[in-house]
C-alpha atoms as a PDB file:
ATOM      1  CA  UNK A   1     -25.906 -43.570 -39.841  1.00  0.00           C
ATOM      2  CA  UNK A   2     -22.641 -44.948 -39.205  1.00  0.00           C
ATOM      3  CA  UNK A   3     -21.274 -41.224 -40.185  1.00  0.00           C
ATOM      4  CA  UNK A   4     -23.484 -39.460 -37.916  1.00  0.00           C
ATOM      5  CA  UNK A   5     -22.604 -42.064 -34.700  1.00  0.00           C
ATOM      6  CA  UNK A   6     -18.795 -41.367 -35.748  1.00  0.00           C
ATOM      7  CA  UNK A   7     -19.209 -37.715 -35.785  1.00  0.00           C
ATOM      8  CA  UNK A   8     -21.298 -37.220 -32.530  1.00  0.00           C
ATOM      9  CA  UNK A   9     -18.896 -39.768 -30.788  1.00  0.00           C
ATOM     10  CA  UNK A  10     -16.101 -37.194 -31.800  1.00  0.00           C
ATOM     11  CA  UNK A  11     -17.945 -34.519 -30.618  1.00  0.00           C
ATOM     12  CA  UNK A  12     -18.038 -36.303 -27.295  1.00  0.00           C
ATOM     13  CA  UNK A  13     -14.790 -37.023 -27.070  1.00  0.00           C
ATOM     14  CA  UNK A  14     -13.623 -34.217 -27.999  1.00  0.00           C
ATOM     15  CA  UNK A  15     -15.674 -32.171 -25.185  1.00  0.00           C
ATOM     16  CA  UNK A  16     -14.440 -35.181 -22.437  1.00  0.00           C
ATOM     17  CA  UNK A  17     -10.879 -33.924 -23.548  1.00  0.00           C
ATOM     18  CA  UNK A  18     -11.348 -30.415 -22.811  1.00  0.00           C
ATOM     19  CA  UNK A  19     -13.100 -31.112 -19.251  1.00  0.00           C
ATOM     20  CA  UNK A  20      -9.940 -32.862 -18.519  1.00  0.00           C
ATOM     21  CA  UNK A  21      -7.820 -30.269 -19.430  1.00  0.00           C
ATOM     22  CA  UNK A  22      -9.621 -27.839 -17.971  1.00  0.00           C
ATOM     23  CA  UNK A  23      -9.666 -29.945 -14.526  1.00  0.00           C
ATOM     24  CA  UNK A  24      -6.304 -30.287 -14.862  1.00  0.00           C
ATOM     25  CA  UNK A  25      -4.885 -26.936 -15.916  1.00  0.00           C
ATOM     26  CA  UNK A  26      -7.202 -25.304 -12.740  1.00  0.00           C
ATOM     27  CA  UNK A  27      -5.348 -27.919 -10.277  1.00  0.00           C
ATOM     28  CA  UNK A  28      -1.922 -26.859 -11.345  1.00  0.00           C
ATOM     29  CA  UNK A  29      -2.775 -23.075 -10.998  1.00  0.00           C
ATOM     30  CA  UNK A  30      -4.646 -23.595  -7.772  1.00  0.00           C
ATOM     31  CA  UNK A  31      -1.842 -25.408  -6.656  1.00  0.00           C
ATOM     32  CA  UNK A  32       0.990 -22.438  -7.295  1.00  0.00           C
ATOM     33  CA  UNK A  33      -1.590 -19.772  -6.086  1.00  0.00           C
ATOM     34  CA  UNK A  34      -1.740 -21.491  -2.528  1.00  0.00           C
ATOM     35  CA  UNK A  35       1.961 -21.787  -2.459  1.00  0.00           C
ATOM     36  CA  UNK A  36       2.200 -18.397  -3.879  1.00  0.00           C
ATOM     37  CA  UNK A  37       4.381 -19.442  -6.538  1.00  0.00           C
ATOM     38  CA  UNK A  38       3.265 -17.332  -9.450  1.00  0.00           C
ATOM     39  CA  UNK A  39       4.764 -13.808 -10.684  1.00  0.00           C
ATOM     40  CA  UNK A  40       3.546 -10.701  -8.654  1.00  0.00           C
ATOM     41  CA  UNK A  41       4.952  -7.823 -11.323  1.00  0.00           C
ATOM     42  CA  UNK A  42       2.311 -10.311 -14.257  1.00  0.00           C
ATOM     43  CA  UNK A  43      -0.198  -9.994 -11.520  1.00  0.00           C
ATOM     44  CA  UNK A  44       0.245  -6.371 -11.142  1.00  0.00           C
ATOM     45  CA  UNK A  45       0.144  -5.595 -15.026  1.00  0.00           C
ATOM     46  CA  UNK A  46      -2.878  -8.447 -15.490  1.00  0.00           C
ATOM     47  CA  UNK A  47      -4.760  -6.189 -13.050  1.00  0.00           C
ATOM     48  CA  UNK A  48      -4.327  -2.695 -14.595  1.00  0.00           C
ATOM     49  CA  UNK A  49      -4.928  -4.236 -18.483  1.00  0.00           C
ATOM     50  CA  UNK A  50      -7.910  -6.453 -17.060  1.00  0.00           C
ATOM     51  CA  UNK A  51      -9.916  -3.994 -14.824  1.00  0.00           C
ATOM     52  CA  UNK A  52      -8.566  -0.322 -15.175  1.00  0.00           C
ATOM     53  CA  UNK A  53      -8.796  -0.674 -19.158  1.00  0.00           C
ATOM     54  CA  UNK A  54     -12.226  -2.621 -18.586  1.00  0.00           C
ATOM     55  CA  UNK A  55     -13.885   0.133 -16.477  1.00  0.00           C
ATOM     56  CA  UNK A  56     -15.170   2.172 -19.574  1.00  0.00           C
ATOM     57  CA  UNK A  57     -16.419  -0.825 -21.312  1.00  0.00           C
ATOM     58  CA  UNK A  58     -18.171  -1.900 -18.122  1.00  0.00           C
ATOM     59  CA  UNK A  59     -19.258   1.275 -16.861  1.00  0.00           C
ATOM     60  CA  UNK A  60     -21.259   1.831 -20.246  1.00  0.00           C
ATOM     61  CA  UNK A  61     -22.477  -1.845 -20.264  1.00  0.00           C
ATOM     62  CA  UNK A  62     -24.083  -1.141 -16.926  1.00  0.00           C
ATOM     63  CA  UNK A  63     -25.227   2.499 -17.474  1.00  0.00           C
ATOM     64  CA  UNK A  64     -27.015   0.651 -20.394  1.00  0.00           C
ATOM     65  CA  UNK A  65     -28.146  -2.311 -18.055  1.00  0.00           C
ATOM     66  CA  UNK A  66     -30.133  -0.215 -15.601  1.00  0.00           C
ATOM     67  CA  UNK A  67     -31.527   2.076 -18.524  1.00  0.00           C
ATOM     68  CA  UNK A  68     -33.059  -0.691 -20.519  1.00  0.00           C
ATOM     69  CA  UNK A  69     -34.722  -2.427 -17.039  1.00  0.00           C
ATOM     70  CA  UNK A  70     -35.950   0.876 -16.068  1.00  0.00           C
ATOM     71  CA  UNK A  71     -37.656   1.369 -19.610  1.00  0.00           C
ATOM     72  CA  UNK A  72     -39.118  -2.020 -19.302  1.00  0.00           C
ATOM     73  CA  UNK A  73     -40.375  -1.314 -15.843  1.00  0.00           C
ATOM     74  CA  UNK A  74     -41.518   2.316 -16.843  1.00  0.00           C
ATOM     75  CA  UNK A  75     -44.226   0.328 -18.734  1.00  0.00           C
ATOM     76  CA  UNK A  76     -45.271  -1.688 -16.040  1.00  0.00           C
ATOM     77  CA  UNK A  77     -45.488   1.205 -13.198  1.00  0.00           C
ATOM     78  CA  UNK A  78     -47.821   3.595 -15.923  1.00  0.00           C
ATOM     79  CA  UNK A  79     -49.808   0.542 -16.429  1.00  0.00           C
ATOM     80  CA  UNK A  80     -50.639  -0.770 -13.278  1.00  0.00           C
ATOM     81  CA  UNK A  81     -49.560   2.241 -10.978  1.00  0.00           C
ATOM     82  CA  UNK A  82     -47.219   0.306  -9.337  1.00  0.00           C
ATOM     83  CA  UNK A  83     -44.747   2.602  -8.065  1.00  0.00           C
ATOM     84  CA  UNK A  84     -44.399   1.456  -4.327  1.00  0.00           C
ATOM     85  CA  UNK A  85     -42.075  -1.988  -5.910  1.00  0.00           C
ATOM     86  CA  UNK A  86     -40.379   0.096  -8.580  1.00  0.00           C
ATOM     87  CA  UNK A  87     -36.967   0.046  -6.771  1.00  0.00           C
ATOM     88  CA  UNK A  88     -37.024  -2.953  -5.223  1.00  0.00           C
ATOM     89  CA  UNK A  89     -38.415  -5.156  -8.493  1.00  0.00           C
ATOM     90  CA  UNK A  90     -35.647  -2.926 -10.701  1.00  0.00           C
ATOM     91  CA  UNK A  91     -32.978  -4.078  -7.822  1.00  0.00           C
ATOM     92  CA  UNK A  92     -33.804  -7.531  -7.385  1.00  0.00           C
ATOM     93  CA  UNK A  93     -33.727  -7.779 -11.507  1.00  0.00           C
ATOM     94  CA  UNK A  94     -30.262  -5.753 -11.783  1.00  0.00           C
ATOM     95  CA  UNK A  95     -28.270  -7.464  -8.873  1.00  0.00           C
ATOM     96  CA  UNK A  96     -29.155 -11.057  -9.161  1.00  0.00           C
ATOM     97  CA  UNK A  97     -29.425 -11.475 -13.146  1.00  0.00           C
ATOM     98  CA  UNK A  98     -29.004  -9.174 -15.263  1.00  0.00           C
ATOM     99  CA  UNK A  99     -25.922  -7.175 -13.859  1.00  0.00           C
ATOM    100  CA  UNK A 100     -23.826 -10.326 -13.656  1.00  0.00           C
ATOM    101  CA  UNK A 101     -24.646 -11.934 -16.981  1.00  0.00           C
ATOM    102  CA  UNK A 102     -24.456  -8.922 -19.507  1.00  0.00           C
ATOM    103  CA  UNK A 103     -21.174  -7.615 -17.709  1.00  0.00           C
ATOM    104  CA  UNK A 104     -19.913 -11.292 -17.218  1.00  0.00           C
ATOM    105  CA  UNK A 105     -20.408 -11.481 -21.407  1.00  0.00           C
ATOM    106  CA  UNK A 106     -18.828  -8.256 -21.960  1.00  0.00           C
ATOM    107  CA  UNK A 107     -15.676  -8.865 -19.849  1.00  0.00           C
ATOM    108  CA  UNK A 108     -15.596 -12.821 -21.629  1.00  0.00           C
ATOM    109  CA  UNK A 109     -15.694 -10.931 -25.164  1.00  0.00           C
ATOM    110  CA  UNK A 110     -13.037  -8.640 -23.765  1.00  0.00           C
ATOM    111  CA  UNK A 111     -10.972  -9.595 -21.151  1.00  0.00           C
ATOM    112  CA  UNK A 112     -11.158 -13.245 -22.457  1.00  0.00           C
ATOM    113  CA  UNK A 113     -10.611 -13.019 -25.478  1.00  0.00           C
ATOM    114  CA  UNK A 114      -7.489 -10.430 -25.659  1.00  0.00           C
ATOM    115  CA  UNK A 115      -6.115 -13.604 -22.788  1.00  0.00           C
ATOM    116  CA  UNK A 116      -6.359 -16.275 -25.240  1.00  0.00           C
ATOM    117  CA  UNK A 117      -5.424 -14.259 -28.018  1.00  0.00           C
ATOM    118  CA  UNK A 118      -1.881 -13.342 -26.009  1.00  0.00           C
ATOM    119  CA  UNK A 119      -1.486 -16.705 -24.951  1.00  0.00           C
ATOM    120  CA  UNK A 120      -2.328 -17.945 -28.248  1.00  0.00           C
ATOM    121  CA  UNK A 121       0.321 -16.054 -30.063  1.00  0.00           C
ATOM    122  CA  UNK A 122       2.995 -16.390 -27.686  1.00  0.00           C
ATOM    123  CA  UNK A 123       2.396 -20.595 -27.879  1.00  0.00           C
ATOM    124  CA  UNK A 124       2.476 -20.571 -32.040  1.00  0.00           C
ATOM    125  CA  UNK A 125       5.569 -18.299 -31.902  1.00  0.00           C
ATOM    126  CA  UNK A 126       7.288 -20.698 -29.260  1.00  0.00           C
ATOM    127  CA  UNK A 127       7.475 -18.286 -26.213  1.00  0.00           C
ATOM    128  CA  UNK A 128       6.072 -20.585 -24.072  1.00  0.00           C
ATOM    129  CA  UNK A 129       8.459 -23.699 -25.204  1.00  0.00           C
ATOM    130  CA  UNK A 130      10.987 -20.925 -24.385  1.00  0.00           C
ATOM    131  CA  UNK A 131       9.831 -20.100 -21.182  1.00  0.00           C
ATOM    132  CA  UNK A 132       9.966 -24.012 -20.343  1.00  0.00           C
ATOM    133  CA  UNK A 133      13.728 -24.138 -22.007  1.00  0.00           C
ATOM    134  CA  UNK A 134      14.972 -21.745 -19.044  1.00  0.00           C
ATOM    135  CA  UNK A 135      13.235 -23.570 -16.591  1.00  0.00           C
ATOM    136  CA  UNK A 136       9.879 -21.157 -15.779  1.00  0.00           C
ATOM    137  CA  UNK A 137       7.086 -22.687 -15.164  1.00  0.00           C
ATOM    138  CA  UNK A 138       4.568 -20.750 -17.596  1.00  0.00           C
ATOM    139  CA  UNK A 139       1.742 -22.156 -15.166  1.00  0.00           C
ATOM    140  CA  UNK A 140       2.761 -20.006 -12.540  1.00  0.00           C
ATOM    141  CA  UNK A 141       4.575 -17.099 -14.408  1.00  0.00           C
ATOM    142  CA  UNK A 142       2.039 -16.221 -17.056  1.00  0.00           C
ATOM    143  CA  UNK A 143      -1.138 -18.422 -16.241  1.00  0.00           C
ATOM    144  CA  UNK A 144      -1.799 -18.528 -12.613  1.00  0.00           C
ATOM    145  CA  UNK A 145      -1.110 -14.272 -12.420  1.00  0.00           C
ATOM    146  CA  UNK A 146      -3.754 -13.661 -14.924  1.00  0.00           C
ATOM    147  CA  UNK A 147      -6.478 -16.195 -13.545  1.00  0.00           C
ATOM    148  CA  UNK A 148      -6.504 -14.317  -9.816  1.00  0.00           C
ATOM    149  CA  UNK A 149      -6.569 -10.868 -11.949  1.00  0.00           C
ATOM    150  CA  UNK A 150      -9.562 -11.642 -14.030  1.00  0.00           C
ATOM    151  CA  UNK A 151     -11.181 -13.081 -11.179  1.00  0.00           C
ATOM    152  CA  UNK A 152     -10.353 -10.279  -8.469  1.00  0.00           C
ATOM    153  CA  UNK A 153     -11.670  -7.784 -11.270  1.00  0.00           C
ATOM    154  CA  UNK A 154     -14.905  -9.586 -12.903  1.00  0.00           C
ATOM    155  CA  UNK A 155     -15.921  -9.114  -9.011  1.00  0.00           C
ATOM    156  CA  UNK A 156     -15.061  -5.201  -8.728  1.00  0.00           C
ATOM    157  CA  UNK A 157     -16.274  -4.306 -11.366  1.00  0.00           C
ATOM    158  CA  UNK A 158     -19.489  -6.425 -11.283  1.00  0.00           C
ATOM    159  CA  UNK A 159     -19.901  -4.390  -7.866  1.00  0.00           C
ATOM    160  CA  UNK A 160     -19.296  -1.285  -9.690  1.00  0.00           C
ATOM    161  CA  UNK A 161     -21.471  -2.064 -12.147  1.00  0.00           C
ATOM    162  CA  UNK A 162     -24.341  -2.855  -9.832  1.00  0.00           C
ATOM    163  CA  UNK A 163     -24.033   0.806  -8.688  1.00  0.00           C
ATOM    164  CA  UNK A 164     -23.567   2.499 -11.476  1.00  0.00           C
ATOM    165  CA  UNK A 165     -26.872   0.509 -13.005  1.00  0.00           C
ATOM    166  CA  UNK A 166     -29.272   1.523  -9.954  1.00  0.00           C
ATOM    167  CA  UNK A 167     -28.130   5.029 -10.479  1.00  0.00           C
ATOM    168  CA  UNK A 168     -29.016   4.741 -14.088  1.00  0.00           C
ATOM    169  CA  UNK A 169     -32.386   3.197 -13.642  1.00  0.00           C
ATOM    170  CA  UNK A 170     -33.251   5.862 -11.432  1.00  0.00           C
ATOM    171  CA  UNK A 171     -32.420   8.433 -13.574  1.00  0.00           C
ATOM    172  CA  UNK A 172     -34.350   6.843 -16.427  1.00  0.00           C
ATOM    173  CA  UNK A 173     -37.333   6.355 -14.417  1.00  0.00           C
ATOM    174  CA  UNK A 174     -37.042   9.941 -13.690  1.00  0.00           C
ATOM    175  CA  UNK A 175     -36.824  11.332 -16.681  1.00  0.00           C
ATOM    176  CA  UNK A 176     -39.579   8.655 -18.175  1.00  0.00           C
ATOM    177  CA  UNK A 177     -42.994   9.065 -15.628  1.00  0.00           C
ATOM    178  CA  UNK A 178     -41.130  11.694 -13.293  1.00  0.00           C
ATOM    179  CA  UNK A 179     -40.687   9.293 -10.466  1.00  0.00           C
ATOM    180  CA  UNK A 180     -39.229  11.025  -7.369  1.00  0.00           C
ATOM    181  CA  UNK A 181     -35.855   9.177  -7.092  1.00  0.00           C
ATOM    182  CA  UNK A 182     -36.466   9.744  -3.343  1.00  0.00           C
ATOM    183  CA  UNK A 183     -39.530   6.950  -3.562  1.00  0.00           C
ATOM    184  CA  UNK A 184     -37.047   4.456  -6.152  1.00  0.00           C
ATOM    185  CA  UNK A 185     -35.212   4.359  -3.596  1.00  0.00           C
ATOM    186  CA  UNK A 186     -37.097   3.977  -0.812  1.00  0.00           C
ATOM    187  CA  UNK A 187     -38.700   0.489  -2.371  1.00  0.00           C
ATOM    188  CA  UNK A 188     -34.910  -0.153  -3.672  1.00  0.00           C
ATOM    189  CA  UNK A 189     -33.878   0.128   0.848  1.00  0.00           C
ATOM    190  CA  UNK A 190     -37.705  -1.439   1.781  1.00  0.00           C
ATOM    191  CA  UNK A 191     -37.534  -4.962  -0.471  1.00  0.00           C
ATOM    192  CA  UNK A 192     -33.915  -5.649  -0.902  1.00  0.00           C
ATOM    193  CA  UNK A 193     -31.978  -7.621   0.937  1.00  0.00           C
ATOM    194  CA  UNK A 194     -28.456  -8.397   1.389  1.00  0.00           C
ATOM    195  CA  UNK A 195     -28.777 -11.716  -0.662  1.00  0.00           C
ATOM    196  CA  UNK A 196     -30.140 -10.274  -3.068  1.00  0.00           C
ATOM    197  CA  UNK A 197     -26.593  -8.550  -3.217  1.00  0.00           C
ATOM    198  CA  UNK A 198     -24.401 -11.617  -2.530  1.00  0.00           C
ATOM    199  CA  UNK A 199     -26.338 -14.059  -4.471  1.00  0.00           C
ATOM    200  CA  UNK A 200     -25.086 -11.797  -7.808  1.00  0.00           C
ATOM    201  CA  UNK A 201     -21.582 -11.430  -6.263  1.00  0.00           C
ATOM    202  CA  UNK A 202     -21.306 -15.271  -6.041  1.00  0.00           C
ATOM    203  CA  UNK A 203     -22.124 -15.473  -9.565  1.00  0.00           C
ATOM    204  CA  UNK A 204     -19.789 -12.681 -10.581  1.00  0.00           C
ATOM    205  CA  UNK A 205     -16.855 -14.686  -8.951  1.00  0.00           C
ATOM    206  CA  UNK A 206     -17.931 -17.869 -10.224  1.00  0.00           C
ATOM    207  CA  UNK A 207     -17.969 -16.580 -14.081  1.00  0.00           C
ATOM    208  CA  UNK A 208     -14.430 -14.772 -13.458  1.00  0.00           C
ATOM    209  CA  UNK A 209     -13.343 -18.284 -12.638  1.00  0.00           C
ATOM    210  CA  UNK A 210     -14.699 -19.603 -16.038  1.00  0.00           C
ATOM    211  CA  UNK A 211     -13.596 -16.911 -17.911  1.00  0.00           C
ATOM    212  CA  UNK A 212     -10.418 -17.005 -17.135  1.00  0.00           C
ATOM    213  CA  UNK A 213      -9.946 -20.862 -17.185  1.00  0.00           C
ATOM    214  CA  UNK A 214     -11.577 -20.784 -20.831  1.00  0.00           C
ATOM    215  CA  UNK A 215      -9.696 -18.073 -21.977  1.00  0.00           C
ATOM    216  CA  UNK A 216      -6.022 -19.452 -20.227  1.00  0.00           C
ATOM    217  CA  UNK A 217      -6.727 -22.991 -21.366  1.00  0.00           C
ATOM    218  CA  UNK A 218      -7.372 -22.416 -24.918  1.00  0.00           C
ATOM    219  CA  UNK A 219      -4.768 -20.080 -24.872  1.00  0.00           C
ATOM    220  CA  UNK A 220      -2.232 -21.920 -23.727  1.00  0.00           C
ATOM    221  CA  UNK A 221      -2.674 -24.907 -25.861  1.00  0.00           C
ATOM    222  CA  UNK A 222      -3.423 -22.891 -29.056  1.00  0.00           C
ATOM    223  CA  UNK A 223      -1.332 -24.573 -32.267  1.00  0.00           C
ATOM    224  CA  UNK A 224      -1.302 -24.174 -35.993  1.00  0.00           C
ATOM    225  CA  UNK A 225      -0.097 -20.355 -36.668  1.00  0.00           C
ATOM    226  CA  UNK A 226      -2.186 -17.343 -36.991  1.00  0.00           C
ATOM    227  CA  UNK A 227      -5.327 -19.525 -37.831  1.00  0.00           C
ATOM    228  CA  UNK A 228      -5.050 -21.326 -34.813  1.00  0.00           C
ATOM    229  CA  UNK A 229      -4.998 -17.772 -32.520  1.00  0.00           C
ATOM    230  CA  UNK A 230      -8.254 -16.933 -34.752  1.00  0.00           C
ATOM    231  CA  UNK A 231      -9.801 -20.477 -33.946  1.00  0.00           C
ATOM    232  CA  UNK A 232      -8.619 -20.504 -30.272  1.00  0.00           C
ATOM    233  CA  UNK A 233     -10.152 -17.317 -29.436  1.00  0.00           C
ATOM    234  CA  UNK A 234     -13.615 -17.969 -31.420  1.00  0.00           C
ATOM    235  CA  UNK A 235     -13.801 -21.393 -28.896  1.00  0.00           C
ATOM    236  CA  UNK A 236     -12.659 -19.421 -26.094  1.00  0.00           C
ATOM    237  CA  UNK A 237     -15.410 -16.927 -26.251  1.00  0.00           C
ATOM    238  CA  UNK A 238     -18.368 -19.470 -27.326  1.00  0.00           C
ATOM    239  CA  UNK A 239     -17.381 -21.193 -24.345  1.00  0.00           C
ATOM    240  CA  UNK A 240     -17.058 -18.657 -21.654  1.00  0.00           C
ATOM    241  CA  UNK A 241     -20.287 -17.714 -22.746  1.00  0.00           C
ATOM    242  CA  UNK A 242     -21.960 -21.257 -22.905  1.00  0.00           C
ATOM    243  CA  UNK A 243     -20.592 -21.559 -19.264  1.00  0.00           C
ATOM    244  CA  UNK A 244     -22.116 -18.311 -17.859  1.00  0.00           C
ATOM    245  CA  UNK A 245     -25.349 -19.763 -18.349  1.00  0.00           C
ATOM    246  CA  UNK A 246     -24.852 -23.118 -17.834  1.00  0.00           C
ATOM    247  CA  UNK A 247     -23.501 -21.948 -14.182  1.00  0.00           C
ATOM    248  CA  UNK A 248     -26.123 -18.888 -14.380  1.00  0.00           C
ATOM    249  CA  UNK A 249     -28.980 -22.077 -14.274  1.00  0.00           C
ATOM    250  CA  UNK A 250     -27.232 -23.957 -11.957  1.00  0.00           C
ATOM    251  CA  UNK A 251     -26.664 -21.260  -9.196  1.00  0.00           C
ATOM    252  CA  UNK A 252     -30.174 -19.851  -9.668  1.00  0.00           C
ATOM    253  CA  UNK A 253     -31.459 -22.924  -8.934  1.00  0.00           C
ATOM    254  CA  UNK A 254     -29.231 -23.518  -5.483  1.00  0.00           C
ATOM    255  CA  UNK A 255     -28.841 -20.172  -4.081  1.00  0.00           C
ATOM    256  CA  UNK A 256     -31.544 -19.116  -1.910  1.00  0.00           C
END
């Protein structure tokens, strides 16, 4: 018994110690963003490798996204003929949940863990103790850059992907019961609203944020050689994902 108390006590202490690095890691990088004290040329290159090299990846994920829901809806509409809510019930679907969480998990196995896995090897092969030695504050050279990339882009291209995933539902419908694409889209304009829109937006923002906290944090304080990178990357991505859906739940259940 005394085992299992010592072990889940760990596990709690353990967790408390990452909250309060994370807490404290996001204050110094909020803190250099406002002041604009972080590198512009890392910003630049965070944003092409993050979101132009992530478009493909994406752009499939979300192709895929609106094909599935359409198939799943397909069944529905031949069923109960129910092809004035087709649009609207794929859209609603799409832009609030689905869109966000399967692109927010591809860019955390992508984006995040290629962050942590940079980070990582630079802090086991002492660049970042170097970076410290000639006074540069890795915080805002390498950190801070790469957090206002992978958020900035996690939005884009959640946008982008909420396009490209209507289209593709539309087509699939088509090409399923021959739905007019005209009428998908005429429920799609009739029942959605802007909100509907936002609501998924906000959560796209929110899980760039976590991402790229995860992914910097872990990075940043990875140790013990190539192991280490292997181990810090593994956490990284386990817990970008955990926190999609713990913040998934939590902003389902206060947006409107």
């Amino acid at each position: 018994m005394s085992k299992v108390l010592h072990a889940m006590g760990d596990r709690v202490l353990s967790l408390l110690h990452d909250l309060g690095g994370l807490a404290r890691l996001l204050y110094f990088m909020m803190r250099g963003i406002v002041h604009g004290n972080f590198d512009h040329v890392e910003f630049w290159r965070s944003m092409y490798r993050v979101g132009v090299k992530s478009f493909g990846v994406v752009a499939i994920t979300a192709l895929m996204v609106g094909g599935i829901t359409a198939i799943q809806t397909a069944q529905i509409i031949e069923q109960f003929g129910a092809t004035s809510v087709v649009g609207g019930g794929t859209g609603v679907a799409t832009l609030r949940e689905i869109g966000p969480i399967l692109i927010g998990l591809m860019f955390a196995g992508r984006v995040g863990a290629n962050n942590t896995a940079e980070l990582g090897t630079m802090a086991v092969t002492d660049q970042i103790d170097a970076l410290r030695a000639l006074a540069i504050n890795p915080i805002n050279y390498l950190l801070g850059p790469r957090f206002v990339a992978i958020v900035l882009m996690m939005f884009c291209l959640t946008a982008i992907g909420d396009l490209l995933a209507i289209g593709a539902a539309a087509g699939t419908i088509y090409l399923l019961i021959n739905l007019d694409p005209r009428l998908f889209f005429a429920s799609f304009v009739e029942m959605i609203v802007f909100w509907d829109f936002a609501s998924g937006m906000i959560k796209a923002a929110v899980f760039g944020v976590a991402i790229a906290l995860v992914s910097n944090y872990y990075g940043i304080n990875t140790s013990g050689g190539a192991v280490g990178v292997g181990r810090s990357v593994n956490s990284a991505v386990v817990a970008s994902a955990m926190s999609i859906f713990v913040f998934d739940y939590i902003l389902t259940a206060v947006l409107p």
